[in-house]
PDB file of N, CA and C in Angstrom:
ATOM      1  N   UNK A   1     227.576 132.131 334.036  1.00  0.00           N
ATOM      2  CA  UNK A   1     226.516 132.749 334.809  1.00  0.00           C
ATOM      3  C   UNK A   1     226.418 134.206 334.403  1.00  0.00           C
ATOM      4  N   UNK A   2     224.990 135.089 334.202  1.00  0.00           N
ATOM      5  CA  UNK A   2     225.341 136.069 333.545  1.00  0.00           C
ATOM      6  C   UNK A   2     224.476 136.575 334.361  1.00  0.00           C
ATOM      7  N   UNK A   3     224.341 136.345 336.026  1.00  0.00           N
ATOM      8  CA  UNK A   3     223.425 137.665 336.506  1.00  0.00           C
ATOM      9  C   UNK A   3     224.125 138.711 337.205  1.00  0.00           C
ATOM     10  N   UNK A   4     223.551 139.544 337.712  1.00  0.00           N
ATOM     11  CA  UNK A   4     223.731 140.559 337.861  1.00  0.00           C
ATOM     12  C   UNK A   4     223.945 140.607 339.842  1.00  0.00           C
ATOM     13  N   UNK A   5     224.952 141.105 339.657  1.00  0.00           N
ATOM     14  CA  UNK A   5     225.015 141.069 341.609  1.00  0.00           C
ATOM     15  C   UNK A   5     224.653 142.560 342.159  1.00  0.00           C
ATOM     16  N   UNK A   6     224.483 142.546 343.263  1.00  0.00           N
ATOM     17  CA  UNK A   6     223.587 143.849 343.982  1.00  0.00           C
ATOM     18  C   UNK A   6     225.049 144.555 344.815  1.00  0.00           C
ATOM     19  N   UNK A   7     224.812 145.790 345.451  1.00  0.00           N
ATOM     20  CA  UNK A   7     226.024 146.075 346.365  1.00  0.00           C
ATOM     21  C   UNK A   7     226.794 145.050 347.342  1.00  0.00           C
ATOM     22  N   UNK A   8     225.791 143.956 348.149  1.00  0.00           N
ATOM     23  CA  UNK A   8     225.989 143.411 348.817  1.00  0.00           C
ATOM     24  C   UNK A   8     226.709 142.272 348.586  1.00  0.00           C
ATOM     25  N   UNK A   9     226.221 141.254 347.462  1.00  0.00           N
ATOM     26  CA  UNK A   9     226.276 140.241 347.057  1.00  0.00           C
ATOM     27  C   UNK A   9     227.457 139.738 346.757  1.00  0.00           C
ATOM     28  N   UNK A  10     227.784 138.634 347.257  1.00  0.00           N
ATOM     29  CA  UNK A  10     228.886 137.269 346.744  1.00  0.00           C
ATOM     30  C   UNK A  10     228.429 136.415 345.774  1.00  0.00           C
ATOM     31  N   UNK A  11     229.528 135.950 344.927  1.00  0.00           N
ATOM     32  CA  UNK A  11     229.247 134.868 344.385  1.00  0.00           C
ATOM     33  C   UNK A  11     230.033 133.484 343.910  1.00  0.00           C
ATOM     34  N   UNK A  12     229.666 132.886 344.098  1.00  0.00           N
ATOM     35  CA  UNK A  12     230.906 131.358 344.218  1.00  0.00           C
ATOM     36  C   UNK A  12     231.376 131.064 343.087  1.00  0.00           C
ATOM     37  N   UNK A  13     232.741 131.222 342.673  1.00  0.00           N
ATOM     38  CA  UNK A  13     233.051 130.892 341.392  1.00  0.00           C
ATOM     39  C   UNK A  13     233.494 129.532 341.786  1.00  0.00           C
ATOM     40  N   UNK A  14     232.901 129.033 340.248  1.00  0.00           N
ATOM     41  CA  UNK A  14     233.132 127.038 339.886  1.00  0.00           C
ATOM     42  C   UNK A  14     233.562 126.769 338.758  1.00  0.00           C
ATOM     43  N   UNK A  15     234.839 126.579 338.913  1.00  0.00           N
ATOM     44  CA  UNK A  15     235.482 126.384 337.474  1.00  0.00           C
ATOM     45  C   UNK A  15     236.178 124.726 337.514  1.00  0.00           C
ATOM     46  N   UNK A  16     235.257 124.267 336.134  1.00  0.00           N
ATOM     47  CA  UNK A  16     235.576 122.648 335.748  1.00  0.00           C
ATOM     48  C   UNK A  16     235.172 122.056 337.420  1.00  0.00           C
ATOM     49  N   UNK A  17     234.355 121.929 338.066  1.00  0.00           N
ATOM     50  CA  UNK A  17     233.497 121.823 339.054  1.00  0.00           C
ATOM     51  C   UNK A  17     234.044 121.438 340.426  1.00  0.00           C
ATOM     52  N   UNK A  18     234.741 122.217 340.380  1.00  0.00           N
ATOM     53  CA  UNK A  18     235.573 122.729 341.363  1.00  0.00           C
ATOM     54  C   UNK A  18     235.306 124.508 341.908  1.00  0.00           C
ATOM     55  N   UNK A  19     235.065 124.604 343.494  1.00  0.00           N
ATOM     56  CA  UNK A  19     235.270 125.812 344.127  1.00  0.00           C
ATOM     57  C   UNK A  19     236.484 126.348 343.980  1.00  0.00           C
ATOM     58  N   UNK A  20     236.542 127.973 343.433  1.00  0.00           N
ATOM     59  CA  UNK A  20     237.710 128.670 343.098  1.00  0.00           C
ATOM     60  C   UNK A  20     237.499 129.518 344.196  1.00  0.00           C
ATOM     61  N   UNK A  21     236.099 129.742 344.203  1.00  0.00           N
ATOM     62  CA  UNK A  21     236.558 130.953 345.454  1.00  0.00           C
ATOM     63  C   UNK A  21     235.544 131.844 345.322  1.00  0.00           C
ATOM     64  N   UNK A  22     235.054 133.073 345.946  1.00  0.00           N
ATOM     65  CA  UNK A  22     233.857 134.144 345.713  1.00  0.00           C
ATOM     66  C   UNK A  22     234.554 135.826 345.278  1.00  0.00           C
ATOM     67  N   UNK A  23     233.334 136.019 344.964  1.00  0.00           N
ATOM     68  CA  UNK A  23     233.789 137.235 343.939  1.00  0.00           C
ATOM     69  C   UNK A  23     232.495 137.796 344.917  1.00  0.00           C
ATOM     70  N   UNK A  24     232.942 139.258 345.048  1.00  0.00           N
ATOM     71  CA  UNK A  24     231.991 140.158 346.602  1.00  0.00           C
ATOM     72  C   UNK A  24     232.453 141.384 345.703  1.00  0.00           C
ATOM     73  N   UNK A  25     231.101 141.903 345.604  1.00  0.00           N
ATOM     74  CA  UNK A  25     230.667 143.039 344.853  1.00  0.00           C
ATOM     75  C   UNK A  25     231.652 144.315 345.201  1.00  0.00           C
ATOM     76  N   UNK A  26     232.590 144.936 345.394  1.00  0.00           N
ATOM     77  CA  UNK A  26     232.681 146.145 345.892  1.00  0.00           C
ATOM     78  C   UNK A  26     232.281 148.047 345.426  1.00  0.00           C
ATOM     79  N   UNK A  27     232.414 148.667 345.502  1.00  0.00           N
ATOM     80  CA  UNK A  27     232.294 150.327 345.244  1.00  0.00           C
ATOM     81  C   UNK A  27     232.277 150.191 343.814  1.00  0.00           C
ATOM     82  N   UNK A  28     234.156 149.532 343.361  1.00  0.00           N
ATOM     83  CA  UNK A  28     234.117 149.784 341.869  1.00  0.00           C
ATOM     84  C   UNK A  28     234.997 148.229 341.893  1.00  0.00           C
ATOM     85  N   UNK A  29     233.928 147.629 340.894  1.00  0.00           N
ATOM     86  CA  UNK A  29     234.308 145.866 340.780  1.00  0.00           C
ATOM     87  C   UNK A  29     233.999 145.012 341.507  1.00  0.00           C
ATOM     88  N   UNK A  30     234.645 143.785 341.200  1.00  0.00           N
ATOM     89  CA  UNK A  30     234.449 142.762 342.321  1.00  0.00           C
ATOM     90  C   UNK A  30     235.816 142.657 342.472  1.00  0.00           C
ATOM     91  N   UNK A  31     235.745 141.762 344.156  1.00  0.00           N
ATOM     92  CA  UNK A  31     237.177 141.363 344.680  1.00  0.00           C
ATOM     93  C   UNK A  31     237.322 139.973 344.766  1.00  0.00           C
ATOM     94  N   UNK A  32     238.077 138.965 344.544  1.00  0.00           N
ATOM     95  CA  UNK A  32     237.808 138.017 344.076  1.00  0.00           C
ATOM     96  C   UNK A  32     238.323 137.411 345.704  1.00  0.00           C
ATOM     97  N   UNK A  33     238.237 136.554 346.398  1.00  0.00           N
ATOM     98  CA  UNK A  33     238.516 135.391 347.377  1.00  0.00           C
ATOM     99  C   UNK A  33     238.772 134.124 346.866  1.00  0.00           C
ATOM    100  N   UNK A  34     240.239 133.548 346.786  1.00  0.00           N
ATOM    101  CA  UNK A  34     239.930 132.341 346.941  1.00  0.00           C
ATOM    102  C   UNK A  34     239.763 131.178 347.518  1.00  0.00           C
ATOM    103  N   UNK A  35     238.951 129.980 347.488  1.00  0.00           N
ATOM    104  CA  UNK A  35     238.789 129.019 348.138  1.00  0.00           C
ATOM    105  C   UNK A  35     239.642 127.805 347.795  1.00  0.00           C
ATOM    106  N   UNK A  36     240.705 127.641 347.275  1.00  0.00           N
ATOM    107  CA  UNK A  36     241.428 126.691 346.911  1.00  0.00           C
ATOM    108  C   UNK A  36     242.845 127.085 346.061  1.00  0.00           C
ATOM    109  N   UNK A  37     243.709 126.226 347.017  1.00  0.00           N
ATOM    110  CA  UNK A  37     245.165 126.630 346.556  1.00  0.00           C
ATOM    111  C   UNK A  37     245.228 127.111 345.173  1.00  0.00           C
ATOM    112  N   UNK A  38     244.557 126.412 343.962  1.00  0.00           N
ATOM    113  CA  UNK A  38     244.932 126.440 342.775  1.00  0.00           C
ATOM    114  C   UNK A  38     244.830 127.715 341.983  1.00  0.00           C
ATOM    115  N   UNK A  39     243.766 128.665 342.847  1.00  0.00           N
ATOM    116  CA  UNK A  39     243.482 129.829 342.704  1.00  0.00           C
ATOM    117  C   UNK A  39     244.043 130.601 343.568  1.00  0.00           C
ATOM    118  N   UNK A  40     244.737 130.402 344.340  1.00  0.00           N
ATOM    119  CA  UNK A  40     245.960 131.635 345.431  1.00  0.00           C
ATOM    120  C   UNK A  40     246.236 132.633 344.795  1.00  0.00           C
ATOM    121  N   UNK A  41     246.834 132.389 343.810  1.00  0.00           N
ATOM    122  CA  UNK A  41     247.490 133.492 342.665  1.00  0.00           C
ATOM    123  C   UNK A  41     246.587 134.602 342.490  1.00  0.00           C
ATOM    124  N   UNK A  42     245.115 134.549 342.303  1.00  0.00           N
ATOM    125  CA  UNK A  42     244.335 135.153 342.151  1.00  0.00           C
ATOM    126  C   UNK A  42     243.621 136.070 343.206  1.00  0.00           C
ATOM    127  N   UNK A  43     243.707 135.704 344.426  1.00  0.00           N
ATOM    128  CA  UNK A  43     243.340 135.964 345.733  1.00  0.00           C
ATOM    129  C   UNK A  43     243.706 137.293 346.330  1.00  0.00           C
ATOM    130  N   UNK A  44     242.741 138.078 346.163  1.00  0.00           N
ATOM    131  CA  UNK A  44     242.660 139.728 346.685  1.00  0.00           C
ATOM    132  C   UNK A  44     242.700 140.755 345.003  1.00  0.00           C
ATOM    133  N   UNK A  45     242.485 139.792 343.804  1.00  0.00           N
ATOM    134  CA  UNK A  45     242.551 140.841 342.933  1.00  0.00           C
ATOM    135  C   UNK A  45     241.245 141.558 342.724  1.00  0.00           C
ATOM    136  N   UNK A  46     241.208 142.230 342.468  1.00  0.00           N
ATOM    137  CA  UNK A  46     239.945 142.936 341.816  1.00  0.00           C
ATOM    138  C   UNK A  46     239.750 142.620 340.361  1.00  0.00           C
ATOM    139  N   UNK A  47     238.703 142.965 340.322  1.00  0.00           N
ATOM    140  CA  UNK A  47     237.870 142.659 338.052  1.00  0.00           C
ATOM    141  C   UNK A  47     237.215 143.188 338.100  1.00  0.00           C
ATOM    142  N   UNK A  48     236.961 144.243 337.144  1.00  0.00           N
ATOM    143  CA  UNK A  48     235.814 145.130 336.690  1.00  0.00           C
ATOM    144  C   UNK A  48     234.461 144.315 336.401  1.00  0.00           C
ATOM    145  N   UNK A  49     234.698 142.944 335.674  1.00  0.00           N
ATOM    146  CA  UNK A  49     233.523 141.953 335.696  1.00  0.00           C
ATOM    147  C   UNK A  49     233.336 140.861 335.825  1.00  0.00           C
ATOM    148  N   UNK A  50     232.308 140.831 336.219  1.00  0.00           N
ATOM    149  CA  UNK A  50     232.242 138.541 336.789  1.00  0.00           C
ATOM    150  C   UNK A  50     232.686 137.924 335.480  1.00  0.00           C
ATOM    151  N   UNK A  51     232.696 138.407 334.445  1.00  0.00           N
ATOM    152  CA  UNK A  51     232.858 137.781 333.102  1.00  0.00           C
ATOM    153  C   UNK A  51     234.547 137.634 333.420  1.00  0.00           C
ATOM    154  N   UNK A  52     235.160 138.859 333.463  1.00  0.00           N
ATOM    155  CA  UNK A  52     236.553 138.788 333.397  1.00  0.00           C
ATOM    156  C   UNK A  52     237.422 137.896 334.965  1.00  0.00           C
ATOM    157  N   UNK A  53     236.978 137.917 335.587  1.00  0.00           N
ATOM    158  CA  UNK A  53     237.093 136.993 336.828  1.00  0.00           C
ATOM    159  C   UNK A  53     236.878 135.698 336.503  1.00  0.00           C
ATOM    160  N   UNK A  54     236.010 135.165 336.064  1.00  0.00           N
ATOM    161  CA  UNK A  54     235.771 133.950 335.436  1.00  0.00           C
ATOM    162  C   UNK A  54     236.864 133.497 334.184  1.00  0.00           C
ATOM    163  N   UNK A  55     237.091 134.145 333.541  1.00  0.00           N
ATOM    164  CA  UNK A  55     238.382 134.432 332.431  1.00  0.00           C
ATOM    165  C   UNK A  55     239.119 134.077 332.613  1.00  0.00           C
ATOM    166  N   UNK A  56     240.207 134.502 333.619  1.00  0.00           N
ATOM    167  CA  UNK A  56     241.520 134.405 334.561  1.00  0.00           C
ATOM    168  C   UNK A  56     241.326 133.102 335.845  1.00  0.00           C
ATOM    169  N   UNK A  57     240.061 132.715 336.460  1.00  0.00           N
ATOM    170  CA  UNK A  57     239.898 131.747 337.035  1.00  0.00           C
ATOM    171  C   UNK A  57     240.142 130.474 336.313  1.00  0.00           C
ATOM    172  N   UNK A  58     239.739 130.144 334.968  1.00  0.00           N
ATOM    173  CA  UNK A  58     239.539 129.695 334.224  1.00  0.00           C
ATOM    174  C   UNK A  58     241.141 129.436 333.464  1.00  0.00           C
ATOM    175  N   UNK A  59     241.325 130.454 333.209  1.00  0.00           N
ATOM    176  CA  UNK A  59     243.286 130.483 332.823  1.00  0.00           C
ATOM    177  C   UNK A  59     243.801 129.972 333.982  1.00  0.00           C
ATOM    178  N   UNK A  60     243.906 130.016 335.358  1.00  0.00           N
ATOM    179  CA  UNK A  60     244.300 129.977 336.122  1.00  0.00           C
ATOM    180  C   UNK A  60     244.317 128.391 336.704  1.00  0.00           C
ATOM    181  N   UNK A  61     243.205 127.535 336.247  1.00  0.00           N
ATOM    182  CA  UNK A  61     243.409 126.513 336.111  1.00  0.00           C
ATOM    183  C   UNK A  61     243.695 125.483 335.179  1.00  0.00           C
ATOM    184  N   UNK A  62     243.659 126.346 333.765  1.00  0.00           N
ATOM    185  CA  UNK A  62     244.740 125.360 333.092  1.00  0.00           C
ATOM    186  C   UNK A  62     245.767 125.279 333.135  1.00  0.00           C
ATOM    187  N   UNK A  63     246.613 126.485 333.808  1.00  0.00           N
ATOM    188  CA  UNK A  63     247.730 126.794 333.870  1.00  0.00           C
ATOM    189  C   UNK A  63     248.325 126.009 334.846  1.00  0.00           C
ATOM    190  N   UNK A  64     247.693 125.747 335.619  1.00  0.00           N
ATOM    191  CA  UNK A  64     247.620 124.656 337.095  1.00  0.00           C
ATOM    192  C   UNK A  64     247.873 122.984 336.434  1.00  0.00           C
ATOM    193  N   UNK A  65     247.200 122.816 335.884  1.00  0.00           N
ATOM    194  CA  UNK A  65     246.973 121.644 335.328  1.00  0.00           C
ATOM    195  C   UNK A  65     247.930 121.350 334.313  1.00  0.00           C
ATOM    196  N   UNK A  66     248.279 122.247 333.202  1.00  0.00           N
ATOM    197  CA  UNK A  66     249.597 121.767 332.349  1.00  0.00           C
ATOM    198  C   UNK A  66     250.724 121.608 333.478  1.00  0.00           C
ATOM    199  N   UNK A  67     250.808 122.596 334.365  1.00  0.00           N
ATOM    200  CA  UNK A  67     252.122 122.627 335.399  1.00  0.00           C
ATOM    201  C   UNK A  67     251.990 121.058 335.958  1.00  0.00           C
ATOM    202  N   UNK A  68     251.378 120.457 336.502  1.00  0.00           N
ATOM    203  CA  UNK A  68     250.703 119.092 337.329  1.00  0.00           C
ATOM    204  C   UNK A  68     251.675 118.451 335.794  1.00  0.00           C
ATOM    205  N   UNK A  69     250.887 118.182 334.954  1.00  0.00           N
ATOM    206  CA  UNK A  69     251.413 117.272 334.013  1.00  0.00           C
ATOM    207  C   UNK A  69     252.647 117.317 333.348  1.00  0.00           C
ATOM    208  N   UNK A  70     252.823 118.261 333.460  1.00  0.00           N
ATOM    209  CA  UNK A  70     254.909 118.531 333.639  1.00  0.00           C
ATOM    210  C   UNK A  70     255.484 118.336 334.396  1.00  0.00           C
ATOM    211  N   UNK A  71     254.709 117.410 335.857  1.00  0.00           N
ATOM    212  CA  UNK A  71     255.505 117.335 337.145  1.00  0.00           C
ATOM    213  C   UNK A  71     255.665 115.742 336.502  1.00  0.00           C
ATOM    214  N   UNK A  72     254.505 114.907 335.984  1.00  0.00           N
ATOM    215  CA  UNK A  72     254.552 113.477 336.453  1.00  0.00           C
ATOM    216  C   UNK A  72     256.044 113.102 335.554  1.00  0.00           C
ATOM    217  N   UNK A  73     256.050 111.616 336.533  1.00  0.00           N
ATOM    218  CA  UNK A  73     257.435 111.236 336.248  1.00  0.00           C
ATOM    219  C   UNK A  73     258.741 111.283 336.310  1.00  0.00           C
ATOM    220  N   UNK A  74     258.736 112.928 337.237  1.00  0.00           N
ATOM    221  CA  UNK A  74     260.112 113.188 338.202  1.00  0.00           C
ATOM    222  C   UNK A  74     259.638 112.262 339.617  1.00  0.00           C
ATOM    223  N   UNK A  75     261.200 111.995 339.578  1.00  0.00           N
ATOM    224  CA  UNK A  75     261.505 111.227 340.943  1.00  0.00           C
ATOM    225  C   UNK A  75     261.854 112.323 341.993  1.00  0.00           C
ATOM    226  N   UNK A  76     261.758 112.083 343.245  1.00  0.00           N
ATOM    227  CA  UNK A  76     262.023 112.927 344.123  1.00  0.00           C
ATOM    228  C   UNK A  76     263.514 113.060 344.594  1.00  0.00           C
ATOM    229  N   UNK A  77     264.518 113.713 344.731  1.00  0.00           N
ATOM    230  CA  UNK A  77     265.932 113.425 345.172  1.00  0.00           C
ATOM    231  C   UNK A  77     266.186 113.745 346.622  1.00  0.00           C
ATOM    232  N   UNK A  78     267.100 111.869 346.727  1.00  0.00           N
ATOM    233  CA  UNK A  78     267.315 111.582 348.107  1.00  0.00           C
ATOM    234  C   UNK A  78     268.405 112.105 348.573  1.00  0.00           C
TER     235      UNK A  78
END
């Protein structure tokens, strides 16, 4: 997405079509919110740009996802 946000404005980041969370314009940057565990990590940072927020959202869930597939196949201990 390459528009442009106003002082006010939020915007819903969707990464691999999934809600990550909103990015809310502030003074200097955006502040990112997230809407889903997988993005916690990310939650209260600031980014100079929706580009670079999207970047790290984006890292943030592959990083999620290799971790997931390094889980399968452990047993749980009783």
């Amino acid at each position: 997405m390459g528009s442009i946000m106003s002082q006010n404005e939020c915007v819903l980041i969707e990464i691999a079509g999934e809600d990550a969370g909103l990015a809310v314009r502030e003074a200097v940057g955006l502040r990112f919110y997230s809407g889903s565990a997988r993005f916690h990590a990310l939650d209260g940072r600031r980014f100079a740009r929706l580009a670079d927020l999207r970047k790290a959202a984006a890292e943030q869930a592959a990083g999620a996802e290799a971790g997931f597939r390094g889980l399968r196949g452990l047993k749980r201990a009783s």
